[in-house]
Protein backbone atom coordinates (compact mmCIF):
# COMPACT_ATOMS: atom_id res chain seq x y z
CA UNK A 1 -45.52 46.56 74.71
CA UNK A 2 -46.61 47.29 78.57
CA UNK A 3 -45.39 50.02 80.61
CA UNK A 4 -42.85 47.35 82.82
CA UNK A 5 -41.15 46.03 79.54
CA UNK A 6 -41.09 49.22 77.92
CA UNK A 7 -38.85 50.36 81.14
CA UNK A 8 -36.98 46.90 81.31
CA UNK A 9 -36.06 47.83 77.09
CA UNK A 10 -34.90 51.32 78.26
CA UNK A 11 -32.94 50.16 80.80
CA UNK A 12 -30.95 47.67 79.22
CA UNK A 13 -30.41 49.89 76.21
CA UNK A 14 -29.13 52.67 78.32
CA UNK A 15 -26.23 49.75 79.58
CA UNK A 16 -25.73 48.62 76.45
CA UNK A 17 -24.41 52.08 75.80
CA UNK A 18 -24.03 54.26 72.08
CA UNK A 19 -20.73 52.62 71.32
CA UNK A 20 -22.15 48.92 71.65
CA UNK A 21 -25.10 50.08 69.68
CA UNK A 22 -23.52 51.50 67.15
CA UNK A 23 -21.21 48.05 66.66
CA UNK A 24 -24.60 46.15 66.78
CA UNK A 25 -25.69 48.32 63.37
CA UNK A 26 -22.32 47.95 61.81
CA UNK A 27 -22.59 44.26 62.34
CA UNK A 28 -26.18 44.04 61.06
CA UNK A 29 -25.03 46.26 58.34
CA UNK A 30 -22.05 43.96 57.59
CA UNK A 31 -24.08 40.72 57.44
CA UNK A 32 -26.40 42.71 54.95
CA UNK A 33 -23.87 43.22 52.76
CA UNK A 34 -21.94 39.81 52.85
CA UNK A 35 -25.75 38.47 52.17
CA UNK A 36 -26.07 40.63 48.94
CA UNK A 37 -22.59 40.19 47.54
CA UNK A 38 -23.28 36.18 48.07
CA UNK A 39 -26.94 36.21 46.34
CA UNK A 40 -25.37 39.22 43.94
CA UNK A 41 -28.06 41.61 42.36
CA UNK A 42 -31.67 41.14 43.13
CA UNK A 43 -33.62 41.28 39.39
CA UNK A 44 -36.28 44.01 39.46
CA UNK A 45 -39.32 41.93 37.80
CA UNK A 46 -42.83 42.08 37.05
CA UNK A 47 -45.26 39.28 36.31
CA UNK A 48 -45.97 39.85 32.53
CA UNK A 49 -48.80 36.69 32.17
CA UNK A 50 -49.92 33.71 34.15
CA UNK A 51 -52.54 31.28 33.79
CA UNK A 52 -53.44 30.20 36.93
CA UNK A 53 -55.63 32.67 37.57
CA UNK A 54 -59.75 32.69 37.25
CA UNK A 55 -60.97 31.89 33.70
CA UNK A 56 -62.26 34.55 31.91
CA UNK A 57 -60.80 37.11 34.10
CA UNK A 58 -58.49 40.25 32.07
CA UNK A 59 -54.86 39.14 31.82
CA UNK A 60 -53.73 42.55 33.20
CA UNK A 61 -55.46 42.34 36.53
CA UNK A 62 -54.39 38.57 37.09
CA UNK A 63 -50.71 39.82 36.03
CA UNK A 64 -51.15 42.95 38.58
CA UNK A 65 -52.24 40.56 41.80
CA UNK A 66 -49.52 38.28 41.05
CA UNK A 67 -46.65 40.75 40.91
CA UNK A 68 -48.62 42.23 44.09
CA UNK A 69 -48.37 39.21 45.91
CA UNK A 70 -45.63 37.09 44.85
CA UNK A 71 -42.42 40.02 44.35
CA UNK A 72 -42.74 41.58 47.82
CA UNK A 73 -41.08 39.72 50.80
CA UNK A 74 -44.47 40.28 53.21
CA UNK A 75 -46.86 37.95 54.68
CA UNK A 76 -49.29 38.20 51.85
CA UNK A 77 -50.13 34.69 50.15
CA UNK A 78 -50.02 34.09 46.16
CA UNK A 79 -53.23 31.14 45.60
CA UNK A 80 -53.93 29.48 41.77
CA UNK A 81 -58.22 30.79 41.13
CA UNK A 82 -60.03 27.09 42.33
CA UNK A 83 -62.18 27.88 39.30
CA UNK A 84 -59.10 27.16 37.05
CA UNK A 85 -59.28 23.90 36.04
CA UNK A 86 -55.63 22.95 34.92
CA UNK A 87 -54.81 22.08 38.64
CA UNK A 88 -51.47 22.00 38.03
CA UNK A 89 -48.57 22.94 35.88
CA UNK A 90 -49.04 26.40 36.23
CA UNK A 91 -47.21 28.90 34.38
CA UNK A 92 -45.74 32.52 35.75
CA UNK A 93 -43.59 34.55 33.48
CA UNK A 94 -41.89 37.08 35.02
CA UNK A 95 -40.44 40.35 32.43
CA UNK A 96 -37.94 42.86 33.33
CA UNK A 97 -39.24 45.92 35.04
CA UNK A 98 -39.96 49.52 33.04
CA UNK A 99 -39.30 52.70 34.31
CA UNK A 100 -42.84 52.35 36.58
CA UNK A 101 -43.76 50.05 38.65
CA UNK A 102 -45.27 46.81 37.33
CA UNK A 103 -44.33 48.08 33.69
CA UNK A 104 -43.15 46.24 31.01
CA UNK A 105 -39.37 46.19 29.70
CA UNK A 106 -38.02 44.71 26.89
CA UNK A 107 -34.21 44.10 28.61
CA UNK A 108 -32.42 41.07 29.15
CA UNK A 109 -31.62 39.18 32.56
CA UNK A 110 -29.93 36.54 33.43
CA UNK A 111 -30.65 34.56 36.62
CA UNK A 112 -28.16 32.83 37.93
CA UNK A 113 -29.80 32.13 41.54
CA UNK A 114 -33.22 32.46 42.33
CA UNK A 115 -35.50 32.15 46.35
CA UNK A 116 -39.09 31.08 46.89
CA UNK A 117 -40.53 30.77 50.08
CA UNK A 118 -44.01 28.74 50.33
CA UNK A 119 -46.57 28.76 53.29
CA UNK A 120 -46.44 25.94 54.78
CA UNK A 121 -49.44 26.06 56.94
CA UNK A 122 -51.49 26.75 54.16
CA UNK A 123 -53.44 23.46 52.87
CA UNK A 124 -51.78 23.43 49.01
CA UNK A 125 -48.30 24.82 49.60
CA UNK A 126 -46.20 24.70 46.35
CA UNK A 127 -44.18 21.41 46.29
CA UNK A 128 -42.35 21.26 42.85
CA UNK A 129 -41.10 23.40 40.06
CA UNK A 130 -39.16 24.21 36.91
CA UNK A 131 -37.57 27.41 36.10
CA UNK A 132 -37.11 28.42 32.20
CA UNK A 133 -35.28 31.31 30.77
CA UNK A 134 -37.17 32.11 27.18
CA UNK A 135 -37.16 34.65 24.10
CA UNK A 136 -40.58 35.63 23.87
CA UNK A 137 -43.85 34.82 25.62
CA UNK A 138 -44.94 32.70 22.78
CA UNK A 139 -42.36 29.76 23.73
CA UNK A 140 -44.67 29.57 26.80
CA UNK A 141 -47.08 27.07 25.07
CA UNK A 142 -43.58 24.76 24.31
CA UNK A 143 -43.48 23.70 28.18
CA UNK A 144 -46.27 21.82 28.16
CA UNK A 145 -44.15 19.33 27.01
CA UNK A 146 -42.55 19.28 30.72
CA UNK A 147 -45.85 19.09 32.65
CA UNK A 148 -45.73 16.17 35.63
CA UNK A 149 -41.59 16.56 35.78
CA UNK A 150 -39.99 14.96 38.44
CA UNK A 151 -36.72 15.09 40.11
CA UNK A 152 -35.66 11.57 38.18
CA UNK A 153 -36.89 13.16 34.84
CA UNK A 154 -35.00 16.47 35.12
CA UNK A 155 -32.17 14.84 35.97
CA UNK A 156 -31.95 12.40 33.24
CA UNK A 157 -32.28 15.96 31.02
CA UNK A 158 -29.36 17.81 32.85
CA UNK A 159 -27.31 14.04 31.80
CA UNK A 160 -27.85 14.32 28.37
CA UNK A 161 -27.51 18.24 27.99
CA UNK A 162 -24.08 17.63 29.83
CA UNK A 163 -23.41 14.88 27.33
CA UNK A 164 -24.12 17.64 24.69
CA UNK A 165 -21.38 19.53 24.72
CA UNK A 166 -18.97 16.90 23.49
CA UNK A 167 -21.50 15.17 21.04
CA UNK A 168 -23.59 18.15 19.66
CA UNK A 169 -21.94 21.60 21.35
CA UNK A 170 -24.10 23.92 18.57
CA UNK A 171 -27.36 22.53 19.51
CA UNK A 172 -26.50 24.48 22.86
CA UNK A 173 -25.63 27.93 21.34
CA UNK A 174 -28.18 30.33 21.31
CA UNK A 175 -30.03 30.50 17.68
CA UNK A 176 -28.02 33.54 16.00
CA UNK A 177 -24.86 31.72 16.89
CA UNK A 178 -26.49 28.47 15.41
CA UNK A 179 -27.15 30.16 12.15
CA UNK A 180 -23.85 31.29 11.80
CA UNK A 181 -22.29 28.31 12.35
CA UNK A 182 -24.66 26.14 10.06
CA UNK A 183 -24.11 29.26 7.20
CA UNK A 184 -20.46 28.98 6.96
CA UNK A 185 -20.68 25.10 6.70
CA UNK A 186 -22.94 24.88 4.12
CA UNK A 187 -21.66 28.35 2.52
CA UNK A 188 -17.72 25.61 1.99
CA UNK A 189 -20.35 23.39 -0.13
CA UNK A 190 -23.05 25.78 -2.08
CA UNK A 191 -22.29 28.95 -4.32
CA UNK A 192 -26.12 30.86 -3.50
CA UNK A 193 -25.51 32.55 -0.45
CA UNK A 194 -29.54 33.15 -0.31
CA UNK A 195 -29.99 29.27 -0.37
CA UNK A 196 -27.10 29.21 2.54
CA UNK A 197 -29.16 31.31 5.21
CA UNK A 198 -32.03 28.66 4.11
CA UNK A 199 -30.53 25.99 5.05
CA UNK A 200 -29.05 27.09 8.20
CA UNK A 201 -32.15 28.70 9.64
CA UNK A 202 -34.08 25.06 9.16
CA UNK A 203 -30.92 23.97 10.67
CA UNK A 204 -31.07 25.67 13.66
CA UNK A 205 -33.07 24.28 16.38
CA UNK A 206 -34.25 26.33 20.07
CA UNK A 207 -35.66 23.32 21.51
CA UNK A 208 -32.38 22.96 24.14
CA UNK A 209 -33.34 26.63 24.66
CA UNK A 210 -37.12 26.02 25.35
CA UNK A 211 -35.59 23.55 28.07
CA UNK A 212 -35.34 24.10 32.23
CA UNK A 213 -32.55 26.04 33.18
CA UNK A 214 -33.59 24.68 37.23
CA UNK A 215 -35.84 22.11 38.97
CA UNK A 216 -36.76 22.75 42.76
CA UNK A 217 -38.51 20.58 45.33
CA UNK A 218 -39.25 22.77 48.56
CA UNK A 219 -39.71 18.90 50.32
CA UNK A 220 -36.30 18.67 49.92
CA UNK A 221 -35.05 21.78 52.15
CA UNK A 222 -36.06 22.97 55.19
CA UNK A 223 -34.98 26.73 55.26
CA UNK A 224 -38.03 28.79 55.36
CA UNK A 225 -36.97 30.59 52.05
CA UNK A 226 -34.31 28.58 50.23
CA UNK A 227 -31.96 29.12 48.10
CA UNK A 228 -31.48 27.49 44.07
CA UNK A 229 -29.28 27.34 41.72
CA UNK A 230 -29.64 28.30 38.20
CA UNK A 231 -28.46 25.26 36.35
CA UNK A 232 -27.50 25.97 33.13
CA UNK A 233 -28.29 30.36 32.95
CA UNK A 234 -28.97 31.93 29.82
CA UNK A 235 -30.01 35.65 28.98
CA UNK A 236 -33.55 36.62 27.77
CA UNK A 237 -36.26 38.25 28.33
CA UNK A 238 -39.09 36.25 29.88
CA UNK A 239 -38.48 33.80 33.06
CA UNK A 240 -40.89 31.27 33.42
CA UNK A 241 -41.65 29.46 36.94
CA UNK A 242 -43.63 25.99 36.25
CA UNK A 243 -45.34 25.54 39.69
CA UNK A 244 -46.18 21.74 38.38
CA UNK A 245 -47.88 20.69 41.70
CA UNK A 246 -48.80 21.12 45.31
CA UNK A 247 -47.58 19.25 48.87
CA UNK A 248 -51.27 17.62 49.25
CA UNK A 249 -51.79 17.24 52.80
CA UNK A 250 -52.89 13.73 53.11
CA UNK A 251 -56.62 13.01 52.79
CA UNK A 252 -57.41 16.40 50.82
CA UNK A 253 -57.44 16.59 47.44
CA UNK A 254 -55.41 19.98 46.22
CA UNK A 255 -57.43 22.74 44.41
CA UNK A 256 -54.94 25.53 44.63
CA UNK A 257 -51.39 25.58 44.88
CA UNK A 258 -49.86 28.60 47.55
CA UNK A 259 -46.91 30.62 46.99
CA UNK A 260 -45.52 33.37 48.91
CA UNK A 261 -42.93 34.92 47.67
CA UNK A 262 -40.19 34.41 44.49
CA UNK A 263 -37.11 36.28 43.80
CA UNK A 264 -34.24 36.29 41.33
CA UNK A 265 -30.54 37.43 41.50
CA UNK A 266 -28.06 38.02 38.55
């Protein structure tokens, strides 16, 4: 700032006067807080594994530049290694914070909204996504299954999990809840209560829970960082963002796809 606009500032804070400055921070200080109570409680997260990084390369690091990059609302730019040939359909599993920063915890959350801002001057900025709420990082290889999902394929999914809960409501529990359910039913029909816990454990089935909880499109809104909805929320302990593909600019084929910045709220 120059000497002449450094006095013009001065001056027209001195009109302004204390009292209208102090209503300006109260107001700022009131939007805050409408803002938070609206998105309700930001999730402190760490990335816990991704495979978009460069082949070969220690988990830990790739885990470490992606928290780095990705969970702190700055200018800094989160790009998929060029070296990694997948291309798309990228996974990033986010874990519940420890006690230090960019440790490990084994707690529960519960998204229930969730932001992501893209750059969109960058070349590959992230077009499309799904959002999963898992168990364990194991379940991550299940979601290749979803790989290349569209808008018209998720949706067809959200009509026949909604149809669900008049034609098959267990299949939607959460497993221990399934069990329990399947035990007493076959528990009215068989005397071993060993063979009972059997038959309800085959019984049970996570593949509704292995499913997107959220699809999101960034073509489809304009807002610099918008805002989604958790479709169908769940508790556990690993959240999984599929970045399934880039917006291509036209003529250039994508090798990376850019993110900027992710966030979820309880």
């Amino acid at each position: 700032m120059d000497l002449k606009a450094r006095d013009s500032y001065a001056s027209m804070m001195a009109e302004i006067g204390p009292a209208s400055r102090l209503q300006q921070r109260l107001a700022r200080q009131a939007r805050r807080r409408n803002r938070q109570k609206s998105e309700g409680k930001r999730l402190r997260i760490t990335v816990g594994h991704t495979d978009s990084g460069k082949p070969g390369r220690k988990g830990a690091y790739e885990n470490w530049l992606a928290s780095r990059r990705l969970l702190k609302d700055d200018n800094k730019v989160y790009s998929t290694d060029p070296r990694n040939m997948k291309g798309g359909n990228f996974h990033l599993a986010f874990v519940a914070e420890g006690p230090k920063e960019f440790s490990f915890s084994n707690r529960l959350v519960t998204p229930s909204l969730f932001k992501i801002s893209v750059p969109r001057h960058f070349e590959n900025p992230l077009k499309n996504g799904l959002v999963f709420v898992l168990d364990d990082f194991s379940e991550i290889g299940m979601l290749n299954n979803w790989d290349g999902c569209d808008r018209k394929r998720y949706d067809t999914y959200v009509t026949r999990r909604e149809l669900m809960t008049t034609t098959d409501p267990t299949m939607l529990l959460e497993i221990d809840e399934q069990r329990a359910i399947y035990h007493k039913a076959v528990q009215s029909r068989l005397i071993l209560d060993g063979l009972c816990g059997i038959v309800a454990s085959y019984a049970a089935d996570k593949t509704i829970l292995q499913s997107p909880v959220a699809y999101f499109d960034m073509t489809e809104r304009k807002e610099q960082t918008p805002t989604f909805k958790v479709d169908f929320p769940r508790a556990g302990k690993v959240i999984v963002v599929k970045m399934i593909s880039a917006d291509k600019k036209e003529g250039r084929p994508s090798k990376t796809i850019d993110v900027r910045h992710i966030a979820f709220y309880e």
